[in-house]
PDB file of N, CA and C in Angstrom:
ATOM      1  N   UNK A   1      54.338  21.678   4.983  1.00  0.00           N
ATOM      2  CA  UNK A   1      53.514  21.377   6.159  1.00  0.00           C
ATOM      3  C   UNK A   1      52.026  21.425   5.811  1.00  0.00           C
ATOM      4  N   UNK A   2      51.682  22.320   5.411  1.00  0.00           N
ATOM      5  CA  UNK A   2      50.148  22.894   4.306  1.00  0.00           C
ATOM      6  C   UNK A   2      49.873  21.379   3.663  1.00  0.00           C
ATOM      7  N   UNK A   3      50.834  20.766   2.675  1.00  0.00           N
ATOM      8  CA  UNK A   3      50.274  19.834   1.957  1.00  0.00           C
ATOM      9  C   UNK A   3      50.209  18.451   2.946  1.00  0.00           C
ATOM     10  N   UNK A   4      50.771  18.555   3.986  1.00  0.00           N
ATOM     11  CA  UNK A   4      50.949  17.383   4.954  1.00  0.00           C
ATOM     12  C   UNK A   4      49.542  17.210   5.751  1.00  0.00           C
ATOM     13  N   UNK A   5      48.927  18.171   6.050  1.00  0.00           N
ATOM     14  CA  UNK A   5      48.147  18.476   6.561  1.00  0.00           C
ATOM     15  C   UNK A   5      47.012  18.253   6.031  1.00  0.00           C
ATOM     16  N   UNK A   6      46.937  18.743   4.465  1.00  0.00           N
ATOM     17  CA  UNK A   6      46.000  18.080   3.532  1.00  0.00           C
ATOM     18  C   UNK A   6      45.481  16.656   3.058  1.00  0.00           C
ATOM     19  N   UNK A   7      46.988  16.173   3.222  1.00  0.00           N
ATOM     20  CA  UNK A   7      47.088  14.328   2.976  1.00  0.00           C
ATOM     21  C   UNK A   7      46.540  13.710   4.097  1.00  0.00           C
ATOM     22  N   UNK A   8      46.512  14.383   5.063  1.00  0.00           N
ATOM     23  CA  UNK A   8      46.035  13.724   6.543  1.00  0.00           C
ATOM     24  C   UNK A   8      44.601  13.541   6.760  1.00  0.00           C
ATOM     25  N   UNK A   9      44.217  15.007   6.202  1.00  0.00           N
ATOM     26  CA  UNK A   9      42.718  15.079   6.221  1.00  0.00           C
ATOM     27  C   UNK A   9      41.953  14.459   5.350  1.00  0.00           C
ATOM     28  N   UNK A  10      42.371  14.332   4.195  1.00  0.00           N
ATOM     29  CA  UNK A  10      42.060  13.300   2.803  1.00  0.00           C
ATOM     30  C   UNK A  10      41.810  11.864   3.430  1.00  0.00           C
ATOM     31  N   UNK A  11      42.794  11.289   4.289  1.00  0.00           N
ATOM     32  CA  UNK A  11      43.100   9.723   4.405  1.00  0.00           C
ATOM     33  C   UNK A  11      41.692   9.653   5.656  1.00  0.00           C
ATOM     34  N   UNK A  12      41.779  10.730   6.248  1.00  0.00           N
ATOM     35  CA  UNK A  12      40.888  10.755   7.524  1.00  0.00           C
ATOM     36  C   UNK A  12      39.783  10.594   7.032  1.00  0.00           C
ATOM     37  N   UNK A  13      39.652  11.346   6.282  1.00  0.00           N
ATOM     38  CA  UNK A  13      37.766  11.778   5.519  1.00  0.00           C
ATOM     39  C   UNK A  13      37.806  10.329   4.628  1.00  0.00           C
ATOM     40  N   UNK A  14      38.481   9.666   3.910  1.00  0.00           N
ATOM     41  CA  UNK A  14      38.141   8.331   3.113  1.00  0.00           C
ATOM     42  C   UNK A  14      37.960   7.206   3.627  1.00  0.00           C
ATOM     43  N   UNK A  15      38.527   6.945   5.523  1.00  0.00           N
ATOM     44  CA  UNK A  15      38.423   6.319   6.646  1.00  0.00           C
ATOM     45  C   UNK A  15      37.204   6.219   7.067  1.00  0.00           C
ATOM     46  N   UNK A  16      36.974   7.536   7.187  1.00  0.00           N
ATOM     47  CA  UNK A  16      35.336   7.389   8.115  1.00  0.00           C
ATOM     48  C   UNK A  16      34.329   7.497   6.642  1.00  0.00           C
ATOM     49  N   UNK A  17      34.706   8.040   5.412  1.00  0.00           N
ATOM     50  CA  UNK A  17      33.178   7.679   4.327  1.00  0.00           C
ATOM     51  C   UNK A  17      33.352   6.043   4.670  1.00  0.00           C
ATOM     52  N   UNK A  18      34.631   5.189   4.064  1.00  0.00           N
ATOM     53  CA  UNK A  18      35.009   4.118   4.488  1.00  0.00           C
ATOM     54  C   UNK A  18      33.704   2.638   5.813  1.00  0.00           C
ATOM     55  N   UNK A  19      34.089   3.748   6.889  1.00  0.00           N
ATOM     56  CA  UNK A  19      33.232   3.059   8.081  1.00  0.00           C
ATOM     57  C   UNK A  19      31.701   3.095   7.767  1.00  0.00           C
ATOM     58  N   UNK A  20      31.276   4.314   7.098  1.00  0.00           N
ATOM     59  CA  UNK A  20      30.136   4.759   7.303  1.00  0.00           C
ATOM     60  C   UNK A  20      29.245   3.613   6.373  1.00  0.00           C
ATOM     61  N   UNK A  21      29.936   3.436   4.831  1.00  0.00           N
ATOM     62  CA  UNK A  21      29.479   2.598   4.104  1.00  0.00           C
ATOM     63  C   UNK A  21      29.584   1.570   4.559  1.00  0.00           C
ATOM     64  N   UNK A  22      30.429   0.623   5.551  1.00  0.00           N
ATOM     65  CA  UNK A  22      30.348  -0.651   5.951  1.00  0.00           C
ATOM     66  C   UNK A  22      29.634  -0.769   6.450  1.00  0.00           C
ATOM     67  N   UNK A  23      28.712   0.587   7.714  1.00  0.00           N
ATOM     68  CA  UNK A  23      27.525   0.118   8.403  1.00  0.00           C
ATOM     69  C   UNK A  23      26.442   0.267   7.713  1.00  0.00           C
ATOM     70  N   UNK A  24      26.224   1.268   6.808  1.00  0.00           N
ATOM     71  CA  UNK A  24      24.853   1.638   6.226  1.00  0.00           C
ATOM     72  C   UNK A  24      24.719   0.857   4.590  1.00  0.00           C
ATOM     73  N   UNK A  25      25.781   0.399   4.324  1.00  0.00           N
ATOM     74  CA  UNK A  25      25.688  -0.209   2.715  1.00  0.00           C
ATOM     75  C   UNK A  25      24.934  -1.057   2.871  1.00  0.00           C
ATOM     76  N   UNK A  26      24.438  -1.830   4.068  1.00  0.00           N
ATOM     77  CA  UNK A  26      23.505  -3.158   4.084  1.00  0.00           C
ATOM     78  C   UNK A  26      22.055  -2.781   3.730  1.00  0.00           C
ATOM     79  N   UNK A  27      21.868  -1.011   4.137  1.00  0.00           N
ATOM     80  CA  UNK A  27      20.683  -0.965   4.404  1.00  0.00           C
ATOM     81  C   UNK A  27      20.659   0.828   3.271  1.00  0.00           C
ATOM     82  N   UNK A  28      22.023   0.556   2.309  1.00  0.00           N
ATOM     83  CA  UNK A  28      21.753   1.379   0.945  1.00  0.00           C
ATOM     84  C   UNK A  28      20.636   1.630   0.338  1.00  0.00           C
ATOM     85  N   UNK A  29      20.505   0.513  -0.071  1.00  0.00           N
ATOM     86  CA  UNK A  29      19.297  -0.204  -1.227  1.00  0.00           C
ATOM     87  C   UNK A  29      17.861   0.585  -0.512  1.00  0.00           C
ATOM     88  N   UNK A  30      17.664  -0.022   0.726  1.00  0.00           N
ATOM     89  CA  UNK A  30      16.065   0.367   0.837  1.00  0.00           C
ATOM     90  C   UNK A  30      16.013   1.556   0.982  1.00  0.00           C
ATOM     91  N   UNK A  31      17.271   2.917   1.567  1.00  0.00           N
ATOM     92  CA  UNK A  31      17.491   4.341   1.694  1.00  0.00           C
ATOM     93  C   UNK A  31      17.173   4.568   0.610  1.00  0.00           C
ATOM     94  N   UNK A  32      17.817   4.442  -0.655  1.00  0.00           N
ATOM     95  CA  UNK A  32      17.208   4.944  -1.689  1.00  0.00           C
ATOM     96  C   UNK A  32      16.109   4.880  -2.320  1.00  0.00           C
ATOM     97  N   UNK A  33      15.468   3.682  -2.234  1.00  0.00           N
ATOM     98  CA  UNK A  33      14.069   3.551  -3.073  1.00  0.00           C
ATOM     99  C   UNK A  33      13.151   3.924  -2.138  1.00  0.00           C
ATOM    100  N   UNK A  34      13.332   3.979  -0.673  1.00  0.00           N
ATOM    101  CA  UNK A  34      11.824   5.243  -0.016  1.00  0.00           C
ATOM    102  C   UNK A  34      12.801   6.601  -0.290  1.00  0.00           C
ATOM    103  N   UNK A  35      14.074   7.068  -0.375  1.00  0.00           N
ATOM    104  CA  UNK A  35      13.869   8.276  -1.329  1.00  0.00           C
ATOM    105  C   UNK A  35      12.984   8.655  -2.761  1.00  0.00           C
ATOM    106  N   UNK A  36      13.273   7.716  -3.494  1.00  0.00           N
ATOM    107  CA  UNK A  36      12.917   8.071  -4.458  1.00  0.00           C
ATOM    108  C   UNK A  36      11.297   8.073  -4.306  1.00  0.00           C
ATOM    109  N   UNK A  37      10.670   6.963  -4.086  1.00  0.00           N
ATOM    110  CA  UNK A  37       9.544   6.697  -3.131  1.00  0.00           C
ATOM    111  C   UNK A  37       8.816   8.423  -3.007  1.00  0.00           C
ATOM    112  N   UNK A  38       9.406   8.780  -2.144  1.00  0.00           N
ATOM    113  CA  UNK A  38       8.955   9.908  -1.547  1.00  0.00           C
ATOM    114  C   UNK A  38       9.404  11.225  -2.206  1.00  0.00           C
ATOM    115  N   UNK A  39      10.303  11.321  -3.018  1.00  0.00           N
ATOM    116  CA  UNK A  39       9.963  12.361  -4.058  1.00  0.00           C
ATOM    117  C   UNK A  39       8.813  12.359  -5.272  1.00  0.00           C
ATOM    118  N   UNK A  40       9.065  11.053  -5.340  1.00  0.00           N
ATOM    119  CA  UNK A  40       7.411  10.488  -6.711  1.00  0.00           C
ATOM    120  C   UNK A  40       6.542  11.230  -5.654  1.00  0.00           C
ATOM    121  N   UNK A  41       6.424  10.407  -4.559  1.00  0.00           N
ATOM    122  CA  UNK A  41       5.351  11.141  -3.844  1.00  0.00           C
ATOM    123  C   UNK A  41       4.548  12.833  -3.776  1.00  0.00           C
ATOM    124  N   UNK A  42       5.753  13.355  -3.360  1.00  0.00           N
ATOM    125  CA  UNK A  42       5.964  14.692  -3.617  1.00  0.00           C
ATOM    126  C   UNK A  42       5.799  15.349  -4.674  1.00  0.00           C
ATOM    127  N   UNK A  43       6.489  14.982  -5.667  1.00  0.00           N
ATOM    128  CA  UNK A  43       6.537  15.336  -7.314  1.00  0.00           C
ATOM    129  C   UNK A  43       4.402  15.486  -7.815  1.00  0.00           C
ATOM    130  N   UNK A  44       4.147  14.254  -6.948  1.00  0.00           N
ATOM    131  CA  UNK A  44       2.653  13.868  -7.651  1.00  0.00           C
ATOM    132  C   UNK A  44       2.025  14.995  -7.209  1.00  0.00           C
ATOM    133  N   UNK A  45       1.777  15.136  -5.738  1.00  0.00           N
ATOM    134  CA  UNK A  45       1.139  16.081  -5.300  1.00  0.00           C
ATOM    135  C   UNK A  45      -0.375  15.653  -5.140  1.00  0.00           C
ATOM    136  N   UNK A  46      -1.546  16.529  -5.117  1.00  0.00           N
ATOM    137  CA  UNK A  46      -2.854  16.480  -5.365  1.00  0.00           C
ATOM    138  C   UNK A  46      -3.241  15.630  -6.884  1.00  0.00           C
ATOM    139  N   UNK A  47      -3.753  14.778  -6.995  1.00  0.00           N
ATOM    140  CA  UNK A  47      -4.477  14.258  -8.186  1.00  0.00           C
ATOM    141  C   UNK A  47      -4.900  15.258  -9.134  1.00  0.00           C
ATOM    142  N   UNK A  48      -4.683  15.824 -10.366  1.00  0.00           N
ATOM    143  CA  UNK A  48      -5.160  16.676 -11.182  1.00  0.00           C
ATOM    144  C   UNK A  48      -6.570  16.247 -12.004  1.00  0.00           C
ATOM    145  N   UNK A  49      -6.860  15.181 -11.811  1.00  0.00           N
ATOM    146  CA  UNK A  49      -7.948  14.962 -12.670  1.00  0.00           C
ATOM    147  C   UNK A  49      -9.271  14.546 -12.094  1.00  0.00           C
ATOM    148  N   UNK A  50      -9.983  15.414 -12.973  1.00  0.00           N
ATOM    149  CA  UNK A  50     -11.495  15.362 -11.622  1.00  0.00           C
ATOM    150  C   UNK A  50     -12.312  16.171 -11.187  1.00  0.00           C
ATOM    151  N   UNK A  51     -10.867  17.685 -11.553  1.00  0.00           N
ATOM    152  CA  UNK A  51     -11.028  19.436 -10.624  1.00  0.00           C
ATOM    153  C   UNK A  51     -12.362  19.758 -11.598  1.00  0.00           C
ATOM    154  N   UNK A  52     -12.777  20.333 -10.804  1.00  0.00           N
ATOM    155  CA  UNK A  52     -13.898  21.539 -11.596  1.00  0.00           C
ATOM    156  C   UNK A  52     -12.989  22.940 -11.770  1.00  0.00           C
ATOM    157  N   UNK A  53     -13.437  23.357 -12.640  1.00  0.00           N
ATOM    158  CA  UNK A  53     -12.704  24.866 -12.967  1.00  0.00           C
ATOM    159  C   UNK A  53     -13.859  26.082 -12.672  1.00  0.00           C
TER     160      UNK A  53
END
């Protein structure tokens, strides 16, 4: 019953990743590159060159 229960939830959860990618896969591509986008961003921070010490 344990493993029945498991197979159910497996098929359920690969259904809806399934749906989720049919609506958002169109709009994959640009999710990721303003991620990445915005970690460069982040990563950069303040300009280092320039400072007085």
């Amino acid at each position: 019953m344990n493993s029945l229960l498991f197979l159910l939830l497996c098929v359920l959860l690969s259904i809806l990743a399934w749906g989720a990618f049919q609506v958002l896969g169109n709009y994959a591509f640009l999710l990721m590159v303003v991620i990445v986008v915005a970690l460069l961003v982040r990563q950069a921070g303040k300009p280092k060159f320039g400072r007085r010490k």
